[in-house]
Structures are given as C-alpha cells and as structure tokens.
C-alpha atoms as a PDB file:
ATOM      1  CA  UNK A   1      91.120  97.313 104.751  1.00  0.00           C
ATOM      2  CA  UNK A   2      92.483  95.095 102.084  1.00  0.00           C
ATOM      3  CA  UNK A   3      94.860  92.390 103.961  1.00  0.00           C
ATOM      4  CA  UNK A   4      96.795  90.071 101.818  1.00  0.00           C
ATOM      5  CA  UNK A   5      99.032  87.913 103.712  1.00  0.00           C
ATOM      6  CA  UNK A   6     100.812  85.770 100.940  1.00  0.00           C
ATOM      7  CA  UNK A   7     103.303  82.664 102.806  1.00  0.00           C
ATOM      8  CA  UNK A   8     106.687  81.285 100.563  1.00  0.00           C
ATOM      9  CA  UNK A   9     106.476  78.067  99.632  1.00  0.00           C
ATOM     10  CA  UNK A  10     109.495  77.750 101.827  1.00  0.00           C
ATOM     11  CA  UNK A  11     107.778  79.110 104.911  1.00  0.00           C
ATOM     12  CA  UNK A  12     104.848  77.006 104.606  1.00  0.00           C
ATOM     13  CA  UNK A  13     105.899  73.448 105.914  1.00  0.00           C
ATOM     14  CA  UNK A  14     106.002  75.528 109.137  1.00  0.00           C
ATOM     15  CA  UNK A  15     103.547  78.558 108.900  1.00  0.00           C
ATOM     16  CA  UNK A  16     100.210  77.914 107.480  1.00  0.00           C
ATOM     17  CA  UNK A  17      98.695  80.700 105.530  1.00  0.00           C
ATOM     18  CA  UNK A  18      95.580  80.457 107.451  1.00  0.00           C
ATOM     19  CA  UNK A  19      97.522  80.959 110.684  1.00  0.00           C
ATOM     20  CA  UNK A  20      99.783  84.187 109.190  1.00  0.00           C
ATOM     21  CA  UNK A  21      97.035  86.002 107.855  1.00  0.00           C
ATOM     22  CA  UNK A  22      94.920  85.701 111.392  1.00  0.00           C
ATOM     23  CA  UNK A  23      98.054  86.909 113.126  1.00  0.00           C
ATOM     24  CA  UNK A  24      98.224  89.781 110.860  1.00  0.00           C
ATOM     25  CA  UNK A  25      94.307  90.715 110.915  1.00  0.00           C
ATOM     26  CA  UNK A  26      94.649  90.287 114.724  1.00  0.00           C
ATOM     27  CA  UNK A  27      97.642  92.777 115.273  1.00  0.00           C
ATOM     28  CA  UNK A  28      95.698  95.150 112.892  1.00  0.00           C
ATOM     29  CA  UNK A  29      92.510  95.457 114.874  1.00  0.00           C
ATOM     30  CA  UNK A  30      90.483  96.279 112.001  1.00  0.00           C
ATOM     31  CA  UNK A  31      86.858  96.205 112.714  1.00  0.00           C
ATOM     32  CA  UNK A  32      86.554  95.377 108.395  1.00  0.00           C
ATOM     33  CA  UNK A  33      88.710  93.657 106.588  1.00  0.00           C
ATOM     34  CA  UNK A  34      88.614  91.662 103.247  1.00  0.00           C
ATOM     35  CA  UNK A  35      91.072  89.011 102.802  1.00  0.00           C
ATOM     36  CA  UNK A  36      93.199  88.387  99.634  1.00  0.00           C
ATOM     37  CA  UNK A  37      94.582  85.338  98.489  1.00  0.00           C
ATOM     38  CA  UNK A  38      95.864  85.649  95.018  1.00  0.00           C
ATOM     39  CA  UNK A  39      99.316  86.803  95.855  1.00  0.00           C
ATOM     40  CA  UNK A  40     100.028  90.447  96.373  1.00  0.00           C
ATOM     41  CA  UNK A  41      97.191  93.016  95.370  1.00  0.00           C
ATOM     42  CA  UNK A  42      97.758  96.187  93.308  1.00  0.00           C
ATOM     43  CA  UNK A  43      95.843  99.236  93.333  1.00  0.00           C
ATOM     44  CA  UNK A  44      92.975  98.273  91.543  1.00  0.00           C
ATOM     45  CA  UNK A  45      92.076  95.293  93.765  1.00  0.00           C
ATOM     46  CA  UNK A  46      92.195  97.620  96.595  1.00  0.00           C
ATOM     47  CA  UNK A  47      89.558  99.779  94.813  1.00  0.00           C
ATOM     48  CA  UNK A  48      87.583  96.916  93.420  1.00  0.00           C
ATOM     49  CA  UNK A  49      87.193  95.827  97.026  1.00  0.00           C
ATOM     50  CA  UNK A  50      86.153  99.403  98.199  1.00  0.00           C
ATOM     51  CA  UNK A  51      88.692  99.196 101.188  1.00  0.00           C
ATOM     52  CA  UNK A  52      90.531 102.594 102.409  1.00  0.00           C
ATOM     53  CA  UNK A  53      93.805 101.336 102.573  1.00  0.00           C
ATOM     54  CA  UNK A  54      95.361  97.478 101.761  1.00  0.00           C
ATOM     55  CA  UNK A  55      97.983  95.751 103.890  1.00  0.00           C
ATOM     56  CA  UNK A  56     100.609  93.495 102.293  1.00  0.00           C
ATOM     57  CA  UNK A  57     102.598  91.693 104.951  1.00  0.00           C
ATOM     58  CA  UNK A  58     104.671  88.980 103.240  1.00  0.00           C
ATOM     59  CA  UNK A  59     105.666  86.174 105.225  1.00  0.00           C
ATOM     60  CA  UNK A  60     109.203  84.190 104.061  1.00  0.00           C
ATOM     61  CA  UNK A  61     111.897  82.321 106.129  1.00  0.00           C
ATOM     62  CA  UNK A  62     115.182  84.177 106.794  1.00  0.00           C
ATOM     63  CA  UNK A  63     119.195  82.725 106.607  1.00  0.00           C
ATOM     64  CA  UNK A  64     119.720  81.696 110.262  1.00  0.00           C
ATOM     65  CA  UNK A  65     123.354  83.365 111.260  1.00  0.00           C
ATOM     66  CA  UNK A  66     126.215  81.307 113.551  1.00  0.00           C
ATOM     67  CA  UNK A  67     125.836  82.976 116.682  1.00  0.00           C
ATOM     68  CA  UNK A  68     122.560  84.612 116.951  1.00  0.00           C
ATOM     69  CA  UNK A  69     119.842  83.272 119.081  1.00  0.00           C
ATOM     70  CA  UNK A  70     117.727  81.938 116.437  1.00  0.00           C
ATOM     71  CA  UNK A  71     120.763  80.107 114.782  1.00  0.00           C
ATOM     72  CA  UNK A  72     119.490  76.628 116.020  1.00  0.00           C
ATOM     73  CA  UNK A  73     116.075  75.041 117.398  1.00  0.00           C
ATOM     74  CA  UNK A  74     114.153  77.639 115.996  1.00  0.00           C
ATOM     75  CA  UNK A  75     112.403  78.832 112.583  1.00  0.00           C
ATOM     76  CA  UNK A  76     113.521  82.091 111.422  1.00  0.00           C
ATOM     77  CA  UNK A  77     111.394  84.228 109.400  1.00  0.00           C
ATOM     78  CA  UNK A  78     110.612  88.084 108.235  1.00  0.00           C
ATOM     79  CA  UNK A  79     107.914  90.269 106.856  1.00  0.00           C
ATOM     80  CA  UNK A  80     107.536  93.439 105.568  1.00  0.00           C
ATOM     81  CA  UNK A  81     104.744  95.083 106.251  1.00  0.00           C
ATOM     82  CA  UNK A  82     103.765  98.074 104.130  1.00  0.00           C
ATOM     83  CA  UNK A  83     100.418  99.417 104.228  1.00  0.00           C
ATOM     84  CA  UNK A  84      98.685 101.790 101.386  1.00  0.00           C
ATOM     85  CA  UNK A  85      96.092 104.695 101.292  1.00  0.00           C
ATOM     86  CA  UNK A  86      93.819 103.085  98.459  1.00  0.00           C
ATOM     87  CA  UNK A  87      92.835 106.669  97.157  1.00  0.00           C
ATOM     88  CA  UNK A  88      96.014 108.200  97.161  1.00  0.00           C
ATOM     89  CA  UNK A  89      98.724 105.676  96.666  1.00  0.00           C
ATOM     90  CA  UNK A  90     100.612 106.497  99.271  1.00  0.00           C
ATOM     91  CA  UNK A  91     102.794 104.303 102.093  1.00  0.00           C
ATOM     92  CA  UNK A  92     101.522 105.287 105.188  1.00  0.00           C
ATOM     93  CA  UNK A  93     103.343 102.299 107.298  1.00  0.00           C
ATOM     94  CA  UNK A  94     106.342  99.972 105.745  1.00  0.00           C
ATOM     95  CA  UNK A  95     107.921  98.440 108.232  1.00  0.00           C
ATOM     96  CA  UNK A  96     110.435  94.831 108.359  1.00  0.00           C
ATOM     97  CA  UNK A  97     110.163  92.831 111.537  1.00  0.00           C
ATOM     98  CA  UNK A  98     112.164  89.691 112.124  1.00  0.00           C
ATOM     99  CA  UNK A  99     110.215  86.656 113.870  1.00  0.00           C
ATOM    100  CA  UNK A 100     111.677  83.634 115.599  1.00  0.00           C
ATOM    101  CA  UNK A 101     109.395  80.758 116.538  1.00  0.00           C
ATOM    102  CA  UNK A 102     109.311  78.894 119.947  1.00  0.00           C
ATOM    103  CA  UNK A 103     111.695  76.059 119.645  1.00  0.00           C
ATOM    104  CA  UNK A 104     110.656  73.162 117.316  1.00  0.00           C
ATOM    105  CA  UNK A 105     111.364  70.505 120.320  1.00  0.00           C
ATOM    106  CA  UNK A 106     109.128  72.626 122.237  1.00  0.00           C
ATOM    107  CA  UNK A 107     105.976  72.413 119.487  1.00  0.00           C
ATOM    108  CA  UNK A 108     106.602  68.808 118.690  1.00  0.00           C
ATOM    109  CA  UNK A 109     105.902  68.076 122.059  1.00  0.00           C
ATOM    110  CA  UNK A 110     102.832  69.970 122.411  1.00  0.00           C
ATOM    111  CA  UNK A 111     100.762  68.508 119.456  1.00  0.00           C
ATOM    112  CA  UNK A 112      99.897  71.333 117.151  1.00  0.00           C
ATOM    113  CA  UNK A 113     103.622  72.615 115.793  1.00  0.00           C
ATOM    114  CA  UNK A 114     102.267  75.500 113.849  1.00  0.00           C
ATOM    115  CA  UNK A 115     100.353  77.330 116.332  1.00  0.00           C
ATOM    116  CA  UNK A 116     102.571  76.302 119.155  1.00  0.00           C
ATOM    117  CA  UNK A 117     105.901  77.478 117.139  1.00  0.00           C
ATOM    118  CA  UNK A 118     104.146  80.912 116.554  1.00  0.00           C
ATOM    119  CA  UNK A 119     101.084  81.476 118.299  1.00  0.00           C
ATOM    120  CA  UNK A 120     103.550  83.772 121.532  1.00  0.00           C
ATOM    121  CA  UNK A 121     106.355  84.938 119.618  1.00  0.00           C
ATOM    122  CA  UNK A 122     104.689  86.632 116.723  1.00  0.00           C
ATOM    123  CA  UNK A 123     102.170  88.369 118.719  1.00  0.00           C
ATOM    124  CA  UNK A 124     104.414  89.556 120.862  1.00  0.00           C
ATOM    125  CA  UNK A 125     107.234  90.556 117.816  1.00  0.00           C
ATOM    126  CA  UNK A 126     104.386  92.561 116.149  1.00  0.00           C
ATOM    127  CA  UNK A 127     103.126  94.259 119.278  1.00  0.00           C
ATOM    128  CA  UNK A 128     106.525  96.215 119.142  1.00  0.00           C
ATOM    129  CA  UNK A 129     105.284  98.130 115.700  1.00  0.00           C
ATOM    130  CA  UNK A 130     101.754  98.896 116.856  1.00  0.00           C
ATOM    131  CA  UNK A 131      99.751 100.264 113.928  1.00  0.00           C
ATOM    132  CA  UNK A 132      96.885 102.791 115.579  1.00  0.00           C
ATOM    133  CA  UNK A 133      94.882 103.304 112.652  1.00  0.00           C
ATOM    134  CA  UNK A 134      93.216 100.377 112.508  1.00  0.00           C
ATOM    135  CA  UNK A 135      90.083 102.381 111.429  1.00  0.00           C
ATOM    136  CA  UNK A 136      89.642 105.532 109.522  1.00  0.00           C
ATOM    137  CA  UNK A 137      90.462 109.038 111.489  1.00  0.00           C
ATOM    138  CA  UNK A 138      88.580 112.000 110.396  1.00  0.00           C
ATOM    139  CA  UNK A 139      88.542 115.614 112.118  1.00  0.00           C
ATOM    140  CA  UNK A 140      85.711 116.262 114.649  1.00  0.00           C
ATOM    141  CA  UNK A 141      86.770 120.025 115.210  1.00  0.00           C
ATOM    142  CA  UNK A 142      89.109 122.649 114.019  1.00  0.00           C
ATOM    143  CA  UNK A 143      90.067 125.391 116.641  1.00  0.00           C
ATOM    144  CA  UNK A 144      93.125 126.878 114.650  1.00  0.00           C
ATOM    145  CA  UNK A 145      95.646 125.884 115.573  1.00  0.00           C
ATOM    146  CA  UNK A 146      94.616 122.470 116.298  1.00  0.00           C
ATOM    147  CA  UNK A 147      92.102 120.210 115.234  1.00  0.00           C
ATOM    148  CA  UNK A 148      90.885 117.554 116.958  1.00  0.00           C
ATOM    149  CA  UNK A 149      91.057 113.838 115.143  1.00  0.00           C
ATOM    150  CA  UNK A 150      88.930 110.966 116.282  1.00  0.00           C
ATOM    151  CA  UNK A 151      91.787 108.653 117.105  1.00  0.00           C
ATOM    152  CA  UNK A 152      93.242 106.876 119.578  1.00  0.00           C
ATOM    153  CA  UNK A 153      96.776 105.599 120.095  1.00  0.00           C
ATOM    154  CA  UNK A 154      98.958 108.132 118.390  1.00  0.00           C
ATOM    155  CA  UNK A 155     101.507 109.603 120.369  1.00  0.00           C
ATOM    156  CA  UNK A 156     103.073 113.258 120.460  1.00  0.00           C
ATOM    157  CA  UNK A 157     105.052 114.314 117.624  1.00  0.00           C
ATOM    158  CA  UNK A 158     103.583 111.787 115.130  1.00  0.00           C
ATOM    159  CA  UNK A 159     103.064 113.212 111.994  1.00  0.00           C
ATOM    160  CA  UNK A 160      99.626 113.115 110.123  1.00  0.00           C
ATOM    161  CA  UNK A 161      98.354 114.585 107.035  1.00  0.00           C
ATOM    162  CA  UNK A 162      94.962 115.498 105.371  1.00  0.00           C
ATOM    163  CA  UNK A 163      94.397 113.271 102.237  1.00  0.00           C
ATOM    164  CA  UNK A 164      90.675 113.674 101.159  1.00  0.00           C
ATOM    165  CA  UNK A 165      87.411 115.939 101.932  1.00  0.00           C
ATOM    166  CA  UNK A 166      84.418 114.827 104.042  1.00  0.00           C
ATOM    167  CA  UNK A 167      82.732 113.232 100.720  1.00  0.00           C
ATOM    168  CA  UNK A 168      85.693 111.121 100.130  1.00  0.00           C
ATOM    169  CA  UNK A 169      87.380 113.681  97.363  1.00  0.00           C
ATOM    170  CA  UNK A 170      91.322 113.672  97.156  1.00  0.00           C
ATOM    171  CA  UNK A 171      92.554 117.388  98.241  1.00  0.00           C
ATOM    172  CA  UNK A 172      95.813 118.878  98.791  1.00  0.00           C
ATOM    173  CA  UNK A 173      98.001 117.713 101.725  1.00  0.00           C
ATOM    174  CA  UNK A 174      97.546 119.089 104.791  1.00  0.00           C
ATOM    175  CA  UNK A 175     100.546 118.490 107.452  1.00  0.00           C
ATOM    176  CA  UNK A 176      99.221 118.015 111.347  1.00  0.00           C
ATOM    177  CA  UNK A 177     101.325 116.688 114.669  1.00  0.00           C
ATOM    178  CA  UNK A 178     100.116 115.189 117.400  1.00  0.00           C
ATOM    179  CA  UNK A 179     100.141 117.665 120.297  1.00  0.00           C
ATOM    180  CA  UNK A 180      98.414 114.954 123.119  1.00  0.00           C
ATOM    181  CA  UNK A 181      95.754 112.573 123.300  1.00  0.00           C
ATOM    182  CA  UNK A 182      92.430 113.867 124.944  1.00  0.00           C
ATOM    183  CA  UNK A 183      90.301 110.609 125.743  1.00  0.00           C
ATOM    184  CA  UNK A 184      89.646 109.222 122.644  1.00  0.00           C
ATOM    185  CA  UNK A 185      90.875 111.228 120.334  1.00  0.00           C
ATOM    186  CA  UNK A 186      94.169 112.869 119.723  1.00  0.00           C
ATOM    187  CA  UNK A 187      94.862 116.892 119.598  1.00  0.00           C
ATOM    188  CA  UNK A 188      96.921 118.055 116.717  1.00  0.00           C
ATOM    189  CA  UNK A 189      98.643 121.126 115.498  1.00  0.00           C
ATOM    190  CA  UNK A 190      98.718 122.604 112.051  1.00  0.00           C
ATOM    191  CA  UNK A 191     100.407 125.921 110.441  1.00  0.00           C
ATOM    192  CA  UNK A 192      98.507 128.938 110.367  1.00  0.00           C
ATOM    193  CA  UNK A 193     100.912 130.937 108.019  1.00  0.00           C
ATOM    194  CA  UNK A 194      98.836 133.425 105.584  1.00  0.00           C
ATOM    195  CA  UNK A 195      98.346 131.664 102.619  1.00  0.00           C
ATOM    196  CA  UNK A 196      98.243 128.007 104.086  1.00  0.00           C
ATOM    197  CA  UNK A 197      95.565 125.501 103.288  1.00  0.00           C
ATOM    198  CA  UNK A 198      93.701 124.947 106.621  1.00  0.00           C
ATOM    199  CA  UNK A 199      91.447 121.847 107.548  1.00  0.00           C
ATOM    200  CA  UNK A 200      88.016 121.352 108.215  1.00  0.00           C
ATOM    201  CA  UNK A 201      85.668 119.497 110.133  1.00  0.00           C
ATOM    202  CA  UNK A 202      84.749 116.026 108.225  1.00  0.00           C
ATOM    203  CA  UNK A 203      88.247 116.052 106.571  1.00  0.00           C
ATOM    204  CA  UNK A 204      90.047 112.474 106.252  1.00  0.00           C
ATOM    205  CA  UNK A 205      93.465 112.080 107.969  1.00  0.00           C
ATOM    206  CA  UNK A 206      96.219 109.399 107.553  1.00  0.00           C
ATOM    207  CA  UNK A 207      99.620 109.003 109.059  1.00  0.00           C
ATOM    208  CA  UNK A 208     102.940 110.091 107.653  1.00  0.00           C
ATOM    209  CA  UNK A 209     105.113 106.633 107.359  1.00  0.00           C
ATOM    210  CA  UNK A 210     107.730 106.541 109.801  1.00  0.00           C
ATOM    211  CA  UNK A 211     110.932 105.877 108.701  1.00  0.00           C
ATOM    212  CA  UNK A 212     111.372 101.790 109.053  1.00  0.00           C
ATOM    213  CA  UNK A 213     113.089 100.740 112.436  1.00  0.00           C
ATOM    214  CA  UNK A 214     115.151  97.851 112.549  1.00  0.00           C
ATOM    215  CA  UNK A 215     115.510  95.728 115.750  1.00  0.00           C
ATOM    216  CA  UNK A 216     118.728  93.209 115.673  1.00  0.00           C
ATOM    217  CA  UNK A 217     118.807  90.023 117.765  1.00  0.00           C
ATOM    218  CA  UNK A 218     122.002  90.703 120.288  1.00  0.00           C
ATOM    219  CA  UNK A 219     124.731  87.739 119.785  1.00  0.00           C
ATOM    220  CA  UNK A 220     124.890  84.986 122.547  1.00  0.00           C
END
C-alpha cells in the first residue's frame, strides 16, 4: 500500500505529521506500506511505487459548533479516508470520520501534548471503520457457488468483486458476497446464471466501497 497522510497547516500546531501518518499505518495493519510525503499521490505514484492500492487520509481541523461536546477544551478535526485499487482506479473504501482530542488541559499537564491529545481518541475513532483488507485477498477455491477468499474480517453480506487474474491482469468484474467466515478465510457466493463470468482459483478480489457512514456527536 501507498499511504499518504498529508496534515493542514492549520492542524499542525497540534497534530504532527509524523504522529497522523503512524495512526493511520497502525489502524491499516498493513504488513507493507510505503509512505508519501509530497502531498496527495495520483495514480502514477501509486504505480511507480508498485503498491496494490494507495490510501489518502487527509488530516484538517473542523469548525467547533456551540453545543456539541467538542465545542470547548478540545481540538476538533476530520479526515477522509478514501482508499484506491492501483490497477483499476477504483474506490474501494471512502469514508469521513470526525476526531476530537483529549482535552488540551489534560495534555498540557502530561508533558507531550501531541501524543497525549490524540494518542486514545483517534485509535479508538478509527477502530469504528475497520478496514479488513489490510493485505491482498485472492481465491483459494471455487466450488460453484462459492469460492473461498483468503481473508479474514469481512462480515456477511459484504460485497466483493474480482478485479484481476492470478498473473496480475485486469479482467472483467466479477460480483461475490460474503456468505460466513470459515477460520481464516471468508466463504462467498457468486451467480451461476448461464452465460455469467465465473471465478477461478488465483483470481484477485477487492471490496465493493460501502456507502460512507456518518456518525454525529449527540448535543450536551
């Protein structure tokens, strides 16, 4: 993966870049990652880098609203996280989560500000939009109708499709869902209709985005 975690100069007095892009890399999970630091990557940096898929996760301050539990004492802030198949331009994961630090008073005291206004909250803000393809899923078997997919985490009814061949070649779409999770890896269904393009063993898999969620702070 290609992980560029850019920080606003607005942001910055209070979250290090350093700091942002570790959270990020750390709520990932990826086993590989190459870090960017020239702003926000396009395509071709993805490919130049020979990653799979690149992860832009912006991080910026947000307007603090009268009434709402980060409205004093607290830095408010907000990424977007969107996350792109490097071979066939897709969005496989786009997601905006609001963070709210640990009250300033409360880092002040403790010495290191930064990692003591964010080191809990994000963390714990992230862990709410899990993202379980941290490494690349491929089919291990194909018992029609279902193949098996050697990855963990996904849940039933998630929504996966076929993207490339076993040697890495981009090939028609080919829709599965999560049926359950058998150790490891997860079971999933795919049409048998005549006519329909059916997977094979080797073949490269990547989540359908979900449609963004968005979590609002309840008012005091």
């Amino acid at each position: 993966m290609l992980v560029a975690a850019p920080v606003s100069d607005a942001a910055r007095l209070s979250m290090p870049q350093p700091l942002w892009s570790k959270l990020v890399t750390d709520w990932i999970g990826a086993t590989q990652f190459v870090a960017y630091s020239n702003g926000v990557p396009v395509l071709a940096d993805c490919k130049s880098a020979g990653a799979d898929f690149m992860v832009v996760a912006p991080f910026d301050l947000r307007p603090r609203l009268p009434g709402m539990p980060n409205s004093s004492g607290r830095v408010a802030a907000r990424t977007n996280i969107a996350i792109t198949n490097c071979l066939t331009n897709s969005v496989v994961y786009n997601q905006t989560i609001n963070l709210d630090s640990e009250p300033i008073s409360d880092a002040a005291a403790a010495g290191d500000t930064a990692t003591t206004l964010w080191a809990k909250d994000v963390p714990a803000a992230l862990a709410q939009y899990p993202v379980f393809f941290a490494r690349i899923a491929r089919i291990i078997s194909v018992h029609a109708p279902t193949a098996l997919v050697d990855l963990r985490g996904a849940k039933p009814g998630d929504v996966f499709r076929v993207y490339a061949g076993q040697f890495g070649k981009a090939k028609p779409p080919i829709y599965l869902v999560v049926r359950r999770q058998i150790g490891k890896d997860a079971e999933m269904t795919f049409s048998t209709q005549p006519g329909a393009i059916v997977p094979v063993a080797g073949d490269f898999v990547e989540p359908v985005a979900r449609e963004p969620v968005t979590r609002l702070p309840a008012p005091q």
